[in-house]
Protein backbone atom coordinates (compact mmCIF):
# COMPACT_ATOMS: atom_id res chain seq x y z
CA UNK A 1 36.92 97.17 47.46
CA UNK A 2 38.30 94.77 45.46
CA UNK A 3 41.66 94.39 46.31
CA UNK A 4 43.50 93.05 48.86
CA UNK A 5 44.57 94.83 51.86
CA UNK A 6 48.17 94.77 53.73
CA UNK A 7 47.91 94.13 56.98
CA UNK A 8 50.83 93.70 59.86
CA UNK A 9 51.03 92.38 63.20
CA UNK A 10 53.26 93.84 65.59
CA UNK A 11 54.10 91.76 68.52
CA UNK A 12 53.96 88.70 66.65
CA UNK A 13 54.93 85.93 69.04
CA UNK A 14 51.55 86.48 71.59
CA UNK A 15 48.53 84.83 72.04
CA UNK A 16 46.62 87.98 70.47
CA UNK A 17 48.79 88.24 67.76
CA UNK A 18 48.51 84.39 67.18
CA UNK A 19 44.45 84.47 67.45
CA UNK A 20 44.64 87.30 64.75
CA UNK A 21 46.70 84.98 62.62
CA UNK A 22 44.30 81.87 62.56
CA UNK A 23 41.51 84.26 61.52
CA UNK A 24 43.25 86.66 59.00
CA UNK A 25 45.16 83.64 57.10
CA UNK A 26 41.66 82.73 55.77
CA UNK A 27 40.50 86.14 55.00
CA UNK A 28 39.50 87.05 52.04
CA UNK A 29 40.48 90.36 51.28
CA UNK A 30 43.58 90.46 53.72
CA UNK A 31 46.94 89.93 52.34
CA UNK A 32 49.46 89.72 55.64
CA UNK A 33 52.62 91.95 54.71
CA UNK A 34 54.81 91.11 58.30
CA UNK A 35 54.53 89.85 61.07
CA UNK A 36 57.20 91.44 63.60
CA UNK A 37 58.82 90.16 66.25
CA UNK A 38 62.62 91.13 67.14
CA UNK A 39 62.93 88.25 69.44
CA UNK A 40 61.77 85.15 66.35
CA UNK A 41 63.08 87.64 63.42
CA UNK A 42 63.95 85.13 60.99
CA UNK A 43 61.62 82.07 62.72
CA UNK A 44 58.73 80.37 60.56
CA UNK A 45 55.56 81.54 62.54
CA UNK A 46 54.81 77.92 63.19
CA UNK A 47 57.45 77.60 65.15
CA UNK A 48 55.41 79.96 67.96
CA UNK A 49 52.37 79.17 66.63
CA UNK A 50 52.61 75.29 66.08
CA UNK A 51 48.81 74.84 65.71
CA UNK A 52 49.22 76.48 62.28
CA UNK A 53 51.50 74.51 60.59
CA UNK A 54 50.20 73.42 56.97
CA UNK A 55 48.31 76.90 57.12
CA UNK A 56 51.24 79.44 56.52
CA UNK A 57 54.76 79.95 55.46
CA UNK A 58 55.28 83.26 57.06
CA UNK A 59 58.62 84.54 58.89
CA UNK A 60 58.88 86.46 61.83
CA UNK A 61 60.60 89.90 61.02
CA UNK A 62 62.52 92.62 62.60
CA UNK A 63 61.34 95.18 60.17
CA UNK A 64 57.79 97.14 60.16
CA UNK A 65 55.90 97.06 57.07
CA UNK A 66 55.48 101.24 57.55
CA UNK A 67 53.13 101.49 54.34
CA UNK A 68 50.99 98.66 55.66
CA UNK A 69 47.00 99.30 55.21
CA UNK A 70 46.40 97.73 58.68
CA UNK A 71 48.40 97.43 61.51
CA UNK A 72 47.63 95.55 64.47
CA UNK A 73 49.48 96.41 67.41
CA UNK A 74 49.33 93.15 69.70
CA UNK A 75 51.86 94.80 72.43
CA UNK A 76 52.01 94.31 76.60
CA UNK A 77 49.98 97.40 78.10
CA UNK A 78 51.66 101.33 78.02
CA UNK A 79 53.89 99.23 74.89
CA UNK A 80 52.28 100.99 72.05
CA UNK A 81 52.41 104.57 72.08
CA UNK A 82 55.74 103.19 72.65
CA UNK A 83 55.96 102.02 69.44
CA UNK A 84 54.41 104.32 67.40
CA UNK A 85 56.52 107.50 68.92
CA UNK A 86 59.83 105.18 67.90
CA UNK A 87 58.76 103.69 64.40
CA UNK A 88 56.50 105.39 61.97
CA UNK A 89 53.79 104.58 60.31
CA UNK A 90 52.79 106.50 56.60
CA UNK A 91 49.61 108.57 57.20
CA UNK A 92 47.17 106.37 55.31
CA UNK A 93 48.23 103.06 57.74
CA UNK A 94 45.00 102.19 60.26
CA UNK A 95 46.47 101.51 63.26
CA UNK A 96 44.23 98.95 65.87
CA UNK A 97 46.03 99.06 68.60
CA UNK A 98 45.06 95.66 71.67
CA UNK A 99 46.91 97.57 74.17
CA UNK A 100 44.99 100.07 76.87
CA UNK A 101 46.89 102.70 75.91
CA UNK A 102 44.57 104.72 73.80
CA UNK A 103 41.13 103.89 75.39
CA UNK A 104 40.49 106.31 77.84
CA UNK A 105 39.50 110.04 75.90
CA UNK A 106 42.46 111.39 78.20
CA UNK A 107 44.33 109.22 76.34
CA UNK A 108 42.62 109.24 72.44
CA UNK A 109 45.14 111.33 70.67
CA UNK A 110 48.79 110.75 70.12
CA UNK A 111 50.91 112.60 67.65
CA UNK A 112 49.14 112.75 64.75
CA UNK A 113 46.52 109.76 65.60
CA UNK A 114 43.07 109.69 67.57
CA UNK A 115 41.90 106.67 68.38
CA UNK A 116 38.13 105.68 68.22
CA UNK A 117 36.86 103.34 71.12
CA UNK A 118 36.01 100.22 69.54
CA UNK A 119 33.21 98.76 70.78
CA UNK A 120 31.08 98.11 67.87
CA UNK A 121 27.85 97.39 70.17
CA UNK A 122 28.43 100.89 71.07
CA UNK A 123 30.47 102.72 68.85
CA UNK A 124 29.46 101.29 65.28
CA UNK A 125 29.01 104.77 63.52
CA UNK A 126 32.42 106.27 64.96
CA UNK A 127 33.74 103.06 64.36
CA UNK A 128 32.94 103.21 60.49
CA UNK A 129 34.40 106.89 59.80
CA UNK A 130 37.85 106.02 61.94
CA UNK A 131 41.23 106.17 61.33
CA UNK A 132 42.48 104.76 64.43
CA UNK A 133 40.83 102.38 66.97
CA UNK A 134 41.62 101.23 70.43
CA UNK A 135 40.31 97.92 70.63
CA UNK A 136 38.38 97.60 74.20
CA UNK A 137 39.63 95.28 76.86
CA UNK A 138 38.49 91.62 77.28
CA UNK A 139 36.54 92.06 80.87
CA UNK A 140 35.11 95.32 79.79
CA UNK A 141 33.81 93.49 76.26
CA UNK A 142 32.16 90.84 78.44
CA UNK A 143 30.54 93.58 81.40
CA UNK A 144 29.69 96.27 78.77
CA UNK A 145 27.30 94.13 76.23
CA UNK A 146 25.82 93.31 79.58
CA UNK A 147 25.02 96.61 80.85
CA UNK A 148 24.76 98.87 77.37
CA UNK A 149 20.90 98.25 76.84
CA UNK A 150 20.01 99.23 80.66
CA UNK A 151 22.65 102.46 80.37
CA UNK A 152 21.08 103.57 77.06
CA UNK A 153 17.54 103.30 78.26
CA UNK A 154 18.33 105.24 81.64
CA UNK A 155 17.90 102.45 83.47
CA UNK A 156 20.77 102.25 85.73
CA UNK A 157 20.30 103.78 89.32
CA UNK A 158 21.73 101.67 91.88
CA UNK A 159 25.59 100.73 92.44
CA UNK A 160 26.81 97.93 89.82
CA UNK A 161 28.21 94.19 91.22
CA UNK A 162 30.06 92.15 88.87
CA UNK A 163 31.80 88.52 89.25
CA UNK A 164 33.81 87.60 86.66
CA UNK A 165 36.12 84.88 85.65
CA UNK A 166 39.00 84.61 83.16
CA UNK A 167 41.07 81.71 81.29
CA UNK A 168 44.71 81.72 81.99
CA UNK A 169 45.01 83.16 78.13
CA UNK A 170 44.08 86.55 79.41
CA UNK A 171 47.22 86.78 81.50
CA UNK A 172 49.51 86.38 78.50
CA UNK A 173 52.29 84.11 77.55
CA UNK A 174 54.83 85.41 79.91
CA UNK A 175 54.92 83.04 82.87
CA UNK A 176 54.12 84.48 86.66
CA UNK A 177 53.84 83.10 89.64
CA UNK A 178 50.00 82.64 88.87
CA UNK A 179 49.98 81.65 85.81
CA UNK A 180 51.87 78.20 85.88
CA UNK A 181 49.76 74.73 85.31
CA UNK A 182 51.18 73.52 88.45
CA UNK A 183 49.47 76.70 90.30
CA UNK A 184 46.47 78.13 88.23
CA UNK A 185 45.15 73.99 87.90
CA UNK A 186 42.55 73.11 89.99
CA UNK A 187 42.56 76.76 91.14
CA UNK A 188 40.63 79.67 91.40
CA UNK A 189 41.46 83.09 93.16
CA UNK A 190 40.38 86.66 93.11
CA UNK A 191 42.75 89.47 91.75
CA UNK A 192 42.89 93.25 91.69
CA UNK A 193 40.04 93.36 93.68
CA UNK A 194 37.79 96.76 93.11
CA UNK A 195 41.21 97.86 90.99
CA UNK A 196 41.30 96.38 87.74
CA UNK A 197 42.50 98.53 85.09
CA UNK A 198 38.81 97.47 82.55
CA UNK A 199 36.46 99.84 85.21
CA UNK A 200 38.35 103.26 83.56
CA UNK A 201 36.67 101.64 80.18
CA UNK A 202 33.03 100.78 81.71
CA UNK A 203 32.72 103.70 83.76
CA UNK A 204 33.82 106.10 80.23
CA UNK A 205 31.11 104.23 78.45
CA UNK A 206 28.37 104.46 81.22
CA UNK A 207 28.22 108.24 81.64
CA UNK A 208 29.03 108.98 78.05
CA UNK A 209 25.76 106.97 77.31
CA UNK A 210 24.07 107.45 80.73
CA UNK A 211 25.11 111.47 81.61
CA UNK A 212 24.51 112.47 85.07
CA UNK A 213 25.59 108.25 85.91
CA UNK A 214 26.95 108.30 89.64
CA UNK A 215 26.86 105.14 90.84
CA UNK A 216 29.76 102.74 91.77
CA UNK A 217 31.01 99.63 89.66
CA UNK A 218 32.55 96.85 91.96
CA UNK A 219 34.24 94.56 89.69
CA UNK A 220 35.60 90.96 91.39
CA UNK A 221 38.12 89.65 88.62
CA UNK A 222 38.90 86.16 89.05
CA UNK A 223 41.29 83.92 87.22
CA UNK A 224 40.20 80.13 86.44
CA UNK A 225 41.79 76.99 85.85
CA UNK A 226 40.84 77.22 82.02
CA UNK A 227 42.72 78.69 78.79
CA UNK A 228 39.93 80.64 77.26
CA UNK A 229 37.04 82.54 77.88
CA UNK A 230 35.24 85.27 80.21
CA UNK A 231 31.80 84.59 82.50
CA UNK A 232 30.67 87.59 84.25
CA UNK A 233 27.72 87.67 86.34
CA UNK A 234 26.35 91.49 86.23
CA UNK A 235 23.91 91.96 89.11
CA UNK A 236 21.83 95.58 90.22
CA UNK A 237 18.76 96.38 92.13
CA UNK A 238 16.38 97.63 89.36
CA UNK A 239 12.42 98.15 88.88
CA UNK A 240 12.67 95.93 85.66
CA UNK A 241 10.57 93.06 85.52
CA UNK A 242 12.28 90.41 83.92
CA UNK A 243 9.95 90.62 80.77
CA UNK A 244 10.58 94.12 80.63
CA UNK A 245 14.34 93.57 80.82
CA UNK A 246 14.30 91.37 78.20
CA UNK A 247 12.52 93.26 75.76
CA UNK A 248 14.96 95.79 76.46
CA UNK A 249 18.07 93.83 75.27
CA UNK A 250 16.51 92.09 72.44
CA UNK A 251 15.62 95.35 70.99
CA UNK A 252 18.97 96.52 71.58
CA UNK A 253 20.48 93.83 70.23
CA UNK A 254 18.29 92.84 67.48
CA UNK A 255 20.62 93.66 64.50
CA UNK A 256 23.82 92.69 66.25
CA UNK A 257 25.90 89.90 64.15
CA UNK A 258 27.54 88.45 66.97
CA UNK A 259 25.70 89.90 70.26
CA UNK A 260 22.97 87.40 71.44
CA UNK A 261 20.39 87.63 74.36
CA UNK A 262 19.29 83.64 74.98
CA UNK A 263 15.82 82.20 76.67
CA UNK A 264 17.71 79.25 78.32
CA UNK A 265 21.07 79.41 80.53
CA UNK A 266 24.48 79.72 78.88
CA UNK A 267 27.85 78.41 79.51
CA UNK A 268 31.32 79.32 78.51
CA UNK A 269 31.69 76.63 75.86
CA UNK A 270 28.84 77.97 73.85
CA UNK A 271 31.36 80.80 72.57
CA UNK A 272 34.55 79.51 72.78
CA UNK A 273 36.69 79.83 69.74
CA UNK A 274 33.87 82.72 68.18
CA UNK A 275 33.53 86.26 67.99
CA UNK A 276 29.98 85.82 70.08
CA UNK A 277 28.98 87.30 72.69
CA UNK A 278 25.89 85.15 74.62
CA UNK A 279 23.53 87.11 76.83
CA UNK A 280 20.89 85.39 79.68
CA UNK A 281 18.77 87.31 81.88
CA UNK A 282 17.17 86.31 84.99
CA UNK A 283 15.38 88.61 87.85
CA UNK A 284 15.16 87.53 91.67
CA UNK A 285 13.52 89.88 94.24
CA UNK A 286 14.28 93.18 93.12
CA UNK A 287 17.84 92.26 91.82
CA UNK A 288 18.67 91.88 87.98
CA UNK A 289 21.35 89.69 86.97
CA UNK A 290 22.69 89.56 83.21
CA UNK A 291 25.25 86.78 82.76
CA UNK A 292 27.44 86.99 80.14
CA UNK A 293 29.91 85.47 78.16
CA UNK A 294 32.90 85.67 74.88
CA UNK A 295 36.25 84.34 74.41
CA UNK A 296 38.71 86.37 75.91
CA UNK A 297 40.87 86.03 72.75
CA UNK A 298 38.23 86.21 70.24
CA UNK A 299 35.73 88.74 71.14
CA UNK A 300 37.56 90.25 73.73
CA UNK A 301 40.61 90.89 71.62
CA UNK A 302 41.56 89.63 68.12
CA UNK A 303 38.20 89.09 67.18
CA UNK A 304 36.77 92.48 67.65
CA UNK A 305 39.90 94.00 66.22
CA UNK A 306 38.96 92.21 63.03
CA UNK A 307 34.91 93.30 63.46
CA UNK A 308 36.48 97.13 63.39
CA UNK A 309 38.79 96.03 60.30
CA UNK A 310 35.33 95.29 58.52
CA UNK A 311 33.41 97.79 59.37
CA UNK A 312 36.43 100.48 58.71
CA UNK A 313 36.61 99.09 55.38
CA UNK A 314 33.37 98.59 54.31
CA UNK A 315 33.32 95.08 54.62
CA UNK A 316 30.09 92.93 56.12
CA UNK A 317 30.97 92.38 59.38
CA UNK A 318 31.18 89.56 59.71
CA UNK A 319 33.79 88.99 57.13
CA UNK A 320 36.26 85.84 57.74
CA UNK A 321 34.50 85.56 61.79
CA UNK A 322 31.87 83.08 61.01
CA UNK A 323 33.98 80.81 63.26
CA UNK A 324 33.06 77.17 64.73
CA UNK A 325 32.65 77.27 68.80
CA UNK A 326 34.35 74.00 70.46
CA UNK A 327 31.13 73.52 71.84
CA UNK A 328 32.45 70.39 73.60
């Protein structure tokens, strides 16, 4: 293609919606047709998003572009079908949709619409011939590009542990009781314990790639007292060396654009701000343990919406996401 596409963000005002703003504005073939958001109709974006002031004129507005190329749907959870059953779209719109409302395969068709799970570690070659995509969660990015290379080489036979920790960011702008500075600083504390709503996601992916896969996941969320970013530490008994796990994942990974196994330790800031995930493995004993690591915005959300955008389209993947990490 040539041409510009027109693409719209629904739910305008959010930190998804924002995040997919920063990186579209400097896209090259993206031309953004509306950004809508009943409760700033009217607003310059940069009055919700003041970081990009000098980068956009936009204006918030109350009506949906319906004959938009792209739209993003950047809604609260069970939002979205929502949406779509109360304003419509015209049949050639692609809809990537942030929510987790179209994830599950119980849950892939709506109306006309079925939505393709996208993961593109996992999912590239659905991913290039859909129509539709539900965008995978932030915790289940991070866990998945941690486990995919063991699932796909039948490697997975004991029960699945997994730590993981979250920036406030992943909570969403609405303010909660655990989510004010004068709470969630200098804090850290576990929540929805063995219940979060990402397992549906992992487990779906596990025995779709592992069949016969019966073990349990038990997933400890936690949130921390930073903005952005996911660590998850992904531990299981296995008979992998640690060589042999490696080779494993490097293979697997070898042609990814943004998924990276590393030789030394990683921390959060390595990714911050970039569609990357960063991989380390380590073995003690007979217990494996892959730490990993994205920004909850980036690659767990806006990010990877834009990855599918490319790869729907044709475009090299890595298309406007070569993005600079803080780093410090």
């Amino acid at each position: 293609m040539t041409n510009k596409i027109n693409v719209s963000i629904v739910g305008g005002a959010g930190y998804t919606a924002g995040e997919l703003l920063r990186i579209l504005i400097h896209h090259p073939m993206v031309n953004i047709s509306s950004v809508y958001s009943t409760s700033n109709a009217g607003n310059p974006v940069t009055k919700v998003h003041d970081d990009l002031l000098g980068e956009t004129d936009i204006v918030f507005s109350d009506r949906i572009d319906e004959n938009a190329d792209v739209v993003f749907l950047c809604l609260g959870h069970g939002k979205s079908a929502e949406f779509l059953a109360n304003n419509k779209y015209a049949e050639h719109t692609v809809v990537i949709d942030l929510s987790n409302d179209f994830r599950l395969d119980a849950d892939k068709k709506f109306e006309e619409r079925e939505f393709v799970y996208g993961l593109p570690e996992y999912n590239r070659s659905a991913i290039l011939e859909a129509k539709n995509i539900a965008n995978p969660g932030c915790f289940a990015t991070a866990i998945q590009l941690a486990l995919l290379p063991l699932a796909a080489s039948r490697n997975i036979s004991n029960d699945i542990h997994i730590n993981a920790v979250t920036g406030s960011t992943g909570a969403g702008q609405a303010l909660s009781a655990s989510t004010h500075f004068s709470w969630r600083n200098n804090n850290v504390s576990f929540y929805k314990e063995f219940t979060h709503q990402h397992e549906g996601e992992i487990y779906q992916t596990l025995n779709l790639l592992s069949p016969g896969f019966n073990n349990k996941v038990y997933f400890l969320p936690m949130r921390g007292d930073f903005a952005r970013g996911i660590l998850a530490g992904v531990y299981l008994k296995s008979d992998l060396s640690e060589e042999e796990a490696k080779n494993i994942f490097n293979e697997y990974y070898k042609n990814e654009p943004f998924t990276h196994v590393s030789d030394a330790p990683i921390a959060l800031k390595q990714v911050v701000n970039t569609n990357k995930c960063f991989l380390h493995i380590q073995k003690q004993d007979d217990v494996l343990l892959i730490t990993s690591i994205i920004d909850n915005l980036t690659k767990g959300a806006s990010g990877q919406a834009v990855q599918n955008m490319n790869l729907m389209f044709g475009w090299e993947e890595n298309l406007g996401l070569n993005l600079k990490t803080v780093a410090f």
